[in-house]
Structure formats: structure tokens, C-alpha cells
Protein backbone atom coordinates (compact mmCIF):
# COMPACT_ATOMS: atom_id res chain seq x y z
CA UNK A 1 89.09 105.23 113.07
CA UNK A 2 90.73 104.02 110.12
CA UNK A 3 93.65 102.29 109.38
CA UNK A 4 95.88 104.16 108.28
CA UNK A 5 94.52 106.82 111.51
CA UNK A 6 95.09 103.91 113.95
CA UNK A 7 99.02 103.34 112.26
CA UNK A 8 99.68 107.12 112.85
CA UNK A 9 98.41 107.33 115.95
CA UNK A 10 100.59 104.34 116.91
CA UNK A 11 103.52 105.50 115.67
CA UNK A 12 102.93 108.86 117.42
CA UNK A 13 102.51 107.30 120.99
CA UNK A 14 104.80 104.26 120.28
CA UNK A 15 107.40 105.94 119.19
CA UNK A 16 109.87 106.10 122.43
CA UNK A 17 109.03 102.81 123.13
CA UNK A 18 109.93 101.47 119.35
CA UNK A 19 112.53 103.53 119.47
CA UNK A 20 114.04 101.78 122.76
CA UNK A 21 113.13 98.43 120.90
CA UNK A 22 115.37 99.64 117.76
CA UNK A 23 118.46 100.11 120.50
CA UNK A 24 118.04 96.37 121.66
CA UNK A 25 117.81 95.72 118.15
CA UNK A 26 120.88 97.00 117.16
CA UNK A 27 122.58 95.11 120.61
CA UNK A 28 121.28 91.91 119.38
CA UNK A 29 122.52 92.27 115.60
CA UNK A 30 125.69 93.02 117.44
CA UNK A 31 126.55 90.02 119.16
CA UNK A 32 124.87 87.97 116.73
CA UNK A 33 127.73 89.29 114.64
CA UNK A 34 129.91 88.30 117.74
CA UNK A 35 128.67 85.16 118.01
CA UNK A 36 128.61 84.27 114.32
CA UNK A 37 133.08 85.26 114.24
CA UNK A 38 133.17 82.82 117.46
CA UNK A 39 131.14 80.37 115.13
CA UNK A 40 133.54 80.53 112.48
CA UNK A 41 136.11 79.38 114.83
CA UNK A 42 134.42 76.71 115.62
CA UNK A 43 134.20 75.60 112.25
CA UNK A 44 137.87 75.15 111.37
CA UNK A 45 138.25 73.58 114.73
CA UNK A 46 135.68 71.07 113.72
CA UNK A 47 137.11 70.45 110.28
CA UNK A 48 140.79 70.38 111.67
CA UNK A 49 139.55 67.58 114.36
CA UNK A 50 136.41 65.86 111.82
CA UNK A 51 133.77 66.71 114.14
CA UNK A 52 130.28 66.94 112.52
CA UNK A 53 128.06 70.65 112.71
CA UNK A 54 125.46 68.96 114.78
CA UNK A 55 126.36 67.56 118.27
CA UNK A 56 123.59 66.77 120.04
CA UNK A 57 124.28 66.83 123.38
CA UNK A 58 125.84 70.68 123.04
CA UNK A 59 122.20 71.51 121.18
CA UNK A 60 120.58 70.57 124.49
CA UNK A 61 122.99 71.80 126.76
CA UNK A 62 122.63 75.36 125.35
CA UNK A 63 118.75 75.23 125.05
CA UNK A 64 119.02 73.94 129.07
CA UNK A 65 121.22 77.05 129.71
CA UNK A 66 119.27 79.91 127.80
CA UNK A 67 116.30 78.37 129.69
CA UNK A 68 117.73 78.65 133.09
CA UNK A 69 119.13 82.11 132.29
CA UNK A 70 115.65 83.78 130.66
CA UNK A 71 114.01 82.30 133.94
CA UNK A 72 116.75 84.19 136.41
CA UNK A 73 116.18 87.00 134.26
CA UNK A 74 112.50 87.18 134.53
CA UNK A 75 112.34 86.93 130.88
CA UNK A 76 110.01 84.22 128.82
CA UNK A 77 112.00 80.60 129.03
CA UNK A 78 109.67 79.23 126.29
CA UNK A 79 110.62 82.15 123.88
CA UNK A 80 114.23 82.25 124.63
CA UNK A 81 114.79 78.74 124.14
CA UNK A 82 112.33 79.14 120.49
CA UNK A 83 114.83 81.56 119.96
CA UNK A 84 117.80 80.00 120.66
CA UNK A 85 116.57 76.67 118.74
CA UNK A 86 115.72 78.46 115.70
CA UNK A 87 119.15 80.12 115.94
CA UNK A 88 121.32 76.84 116.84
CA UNK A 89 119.79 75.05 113.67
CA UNK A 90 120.66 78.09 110.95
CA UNK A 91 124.30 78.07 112.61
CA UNK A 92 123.98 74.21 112.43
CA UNK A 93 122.77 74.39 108.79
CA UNK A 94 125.66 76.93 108.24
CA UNK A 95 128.78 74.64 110.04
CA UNK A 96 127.61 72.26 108.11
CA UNK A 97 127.58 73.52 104.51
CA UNK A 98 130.96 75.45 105.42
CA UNK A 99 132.46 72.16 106.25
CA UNK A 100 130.99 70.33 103.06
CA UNK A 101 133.14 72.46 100.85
């Protein structure tokens, strides 16, 4: 089969399923947006008081609690925390340059 017979035929048997994926998308865009308005109060709190983006112990203490809450929810610790890390040091990155200027 080729290729581009093997893409069709996925999209033609995946398609419910990627289609239930593109919902939980569109959830997760959605309270990233959430999260990222919370953020930005966080960053004129933080410039109002002089406290730096990064804070270590917080880093750890949110990685600790997306771990414990992936594992309740039967869902991959490992990736949620990968996740979450990858996330924590964009917003980090982010607070940081918005409190630069």
C-alpha cells in the first residue's frame, strides 16, 4: 500500500477518534488562554512586590502536584509533568521578559 493509500485510509478510520482529539484540543487551548490571563496577574504582582519570574520552590511544587494528579487520574505522570515543565519554563521565560521592560 502506498503512502499516500495508508494516509487516506487513516484518515478514513481515524477520523472520530481525531476528531475527539481536536475537542480536547480546543479545551486545552482554552485554559491555556485561562491560565496565561491568571499569569499576567501574576506578573504585576511580582513587579509591584520585586519578586523574580523563577521561584524555585513553586517550579517543584507544581511539577509534584501535576504528578500526583496525572497518577489519580490514570493518566501518564512522566508526560504530564514533561508537559507541565516545558510549559512552566515558556511562562517563566515570558514573566521574566515582561518584567525586564
Amino acid at each position: 500500500m502506498s503512502r499516500t493509500a495508508v494516509e487516506a485510509r487513516a484518515a478514513e478510520v481515524l477520523a472520530p477518534l481525531r476528531a475527539e482529539i481536536d475537542a480536547i484540543d480546543a479545551e486545552i487551548v482554552a485554559l491555556i488562554a485561562k491560565r496565561m490571563a491568571v499569569v499576567e496577574r501574576v506578573i504585576a504582582v511580582k513587579r509591584a512586590a520585586g519578586i523574580p519570574a523563577l521561584l524555585h520552590d513553586r517550579v517543584e511544587e507544581v511539577a509534584s502536584n501535576v504528578r500526583r494528579k496525572a497518577e489519580s487520574l490514570g493518566a501518564p505522570p512522566d508526560l504530564a509533568e514533561a508537559v507541565w515543565r516545558a510549559m512552566m519554563a515558556w511562562v517563566i521565560a515570558y514573566e521574566d521578559e515582561k518584567l525586564r521592560q
